[in-house]
Protein backbone atom coordinates (compact mmCIF):
# COMPACT_ATOMS: atom_id res chain seq x y z
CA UNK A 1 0.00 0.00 0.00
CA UNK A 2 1.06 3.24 -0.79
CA UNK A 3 0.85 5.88 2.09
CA UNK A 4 -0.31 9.82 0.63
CA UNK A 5 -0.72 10.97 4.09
CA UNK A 6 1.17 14.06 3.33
CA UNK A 7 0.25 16.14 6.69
CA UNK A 8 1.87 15.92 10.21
CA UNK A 9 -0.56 13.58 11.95
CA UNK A 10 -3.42 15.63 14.44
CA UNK A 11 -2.59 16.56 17.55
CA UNK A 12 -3.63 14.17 20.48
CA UNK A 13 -6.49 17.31 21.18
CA UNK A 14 -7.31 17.35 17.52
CA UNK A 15 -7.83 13.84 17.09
CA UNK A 16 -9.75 13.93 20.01
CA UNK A 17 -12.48 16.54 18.79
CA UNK A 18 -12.73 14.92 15.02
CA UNK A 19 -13.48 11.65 17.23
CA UNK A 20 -15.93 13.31 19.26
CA UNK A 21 -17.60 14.35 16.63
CA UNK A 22 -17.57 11.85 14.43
CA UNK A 23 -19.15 9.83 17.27
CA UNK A 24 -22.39 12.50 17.64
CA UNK A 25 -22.87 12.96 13.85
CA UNK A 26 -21.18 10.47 12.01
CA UNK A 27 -18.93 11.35 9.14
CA UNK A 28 -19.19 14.20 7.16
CA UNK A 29 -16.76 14.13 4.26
CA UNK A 30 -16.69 11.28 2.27
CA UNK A 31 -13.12 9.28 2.90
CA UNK A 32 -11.36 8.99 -0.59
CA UNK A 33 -9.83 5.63 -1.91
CA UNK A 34 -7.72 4.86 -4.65
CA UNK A 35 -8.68 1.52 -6.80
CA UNK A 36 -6.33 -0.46 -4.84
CA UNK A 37 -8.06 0.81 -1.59
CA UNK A 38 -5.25 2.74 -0.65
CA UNK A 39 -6.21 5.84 1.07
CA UNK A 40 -6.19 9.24 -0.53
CA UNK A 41 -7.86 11.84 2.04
CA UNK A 42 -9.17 10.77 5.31
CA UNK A 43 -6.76 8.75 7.04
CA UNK A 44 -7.82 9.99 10.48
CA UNK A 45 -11.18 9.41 10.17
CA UNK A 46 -10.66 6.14 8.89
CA UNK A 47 -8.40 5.25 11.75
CA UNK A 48 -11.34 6.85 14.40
CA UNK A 49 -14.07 4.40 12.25
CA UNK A 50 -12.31 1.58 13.00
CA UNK A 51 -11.69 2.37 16.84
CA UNK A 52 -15.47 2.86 16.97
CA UNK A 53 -16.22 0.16 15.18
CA UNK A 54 -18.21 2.23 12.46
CA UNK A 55 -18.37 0.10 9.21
CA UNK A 56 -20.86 2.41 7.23
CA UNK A 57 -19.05 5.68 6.03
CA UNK A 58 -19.39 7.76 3.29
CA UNK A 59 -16.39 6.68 0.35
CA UNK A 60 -15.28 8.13 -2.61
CA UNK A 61 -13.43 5.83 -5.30
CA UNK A 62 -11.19 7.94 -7.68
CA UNK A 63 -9.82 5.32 -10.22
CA UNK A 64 -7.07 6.08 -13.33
CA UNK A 65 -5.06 8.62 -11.50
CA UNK A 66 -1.24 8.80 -11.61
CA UNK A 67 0.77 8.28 -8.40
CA UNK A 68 1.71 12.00 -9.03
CA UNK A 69 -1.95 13.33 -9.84
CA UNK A 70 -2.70 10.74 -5.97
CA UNK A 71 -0.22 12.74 -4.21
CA UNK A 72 -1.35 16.46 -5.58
CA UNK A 73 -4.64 15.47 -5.03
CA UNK A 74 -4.26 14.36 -1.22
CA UNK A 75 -1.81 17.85 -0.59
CA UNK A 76 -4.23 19.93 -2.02
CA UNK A 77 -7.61 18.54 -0.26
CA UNK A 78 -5.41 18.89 3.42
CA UNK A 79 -4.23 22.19 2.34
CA UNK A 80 -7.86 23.52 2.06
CA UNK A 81 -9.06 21.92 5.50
CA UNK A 82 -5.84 22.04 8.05
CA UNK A 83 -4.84 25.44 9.88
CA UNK A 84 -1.01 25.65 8.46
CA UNK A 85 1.26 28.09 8.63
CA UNK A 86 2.59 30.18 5.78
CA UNK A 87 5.63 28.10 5.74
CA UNK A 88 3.87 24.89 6.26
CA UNK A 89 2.15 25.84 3.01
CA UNK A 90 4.72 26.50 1.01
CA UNK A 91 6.83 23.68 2.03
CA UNK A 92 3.54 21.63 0.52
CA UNK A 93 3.57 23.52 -2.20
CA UNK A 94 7.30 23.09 -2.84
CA UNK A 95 6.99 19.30 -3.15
């Protein structure tokens, strides 16, 4: 499996609220797959499904993209959601 986590993982209090509340509502953006299963966007709330045991989550498959056109994909869906800094950003950019 290929790994396109390209963020630093949460912090322990981050990970804490997006399990929180993906234990009251469920999850809210779809977790993105590749068509080898490998995971594209979502990788902490996959990881909080499975320690809750939640089997039924909204998935998106995005088949026939390059390993280059996985990795731009995954940097640029984190770069809209996290709070980064400036240079944090650009280092993303940059690769």
């Amino acid at each position: 499996m290929y790994n396109y986590q390209v963020l630093p993982d949460l912090t322990a209090d981050e990970y804490a609220e997006l399990k929180a509340d993906i234990q009251a509502r469920g999850v809210m953006v779809p977790i993105e797959f590749d068509e080898q299963g490998n995971t594209l966007d979502g990788h902490h709330r996959l990881k909080i499904c499975e320690e809750l045991g939640i089997t039924d989550y909204p998935k998106v498959i995005r088949a026939g993209m390059t390993e280059e056109e996985k990795r731009t994909h995954a940097r640029k869906l984190n770069m809209a959601r996290r709070h980064l800094s400036r240079e944090q950003k650009q280092a993303l950019s940059a690769e």
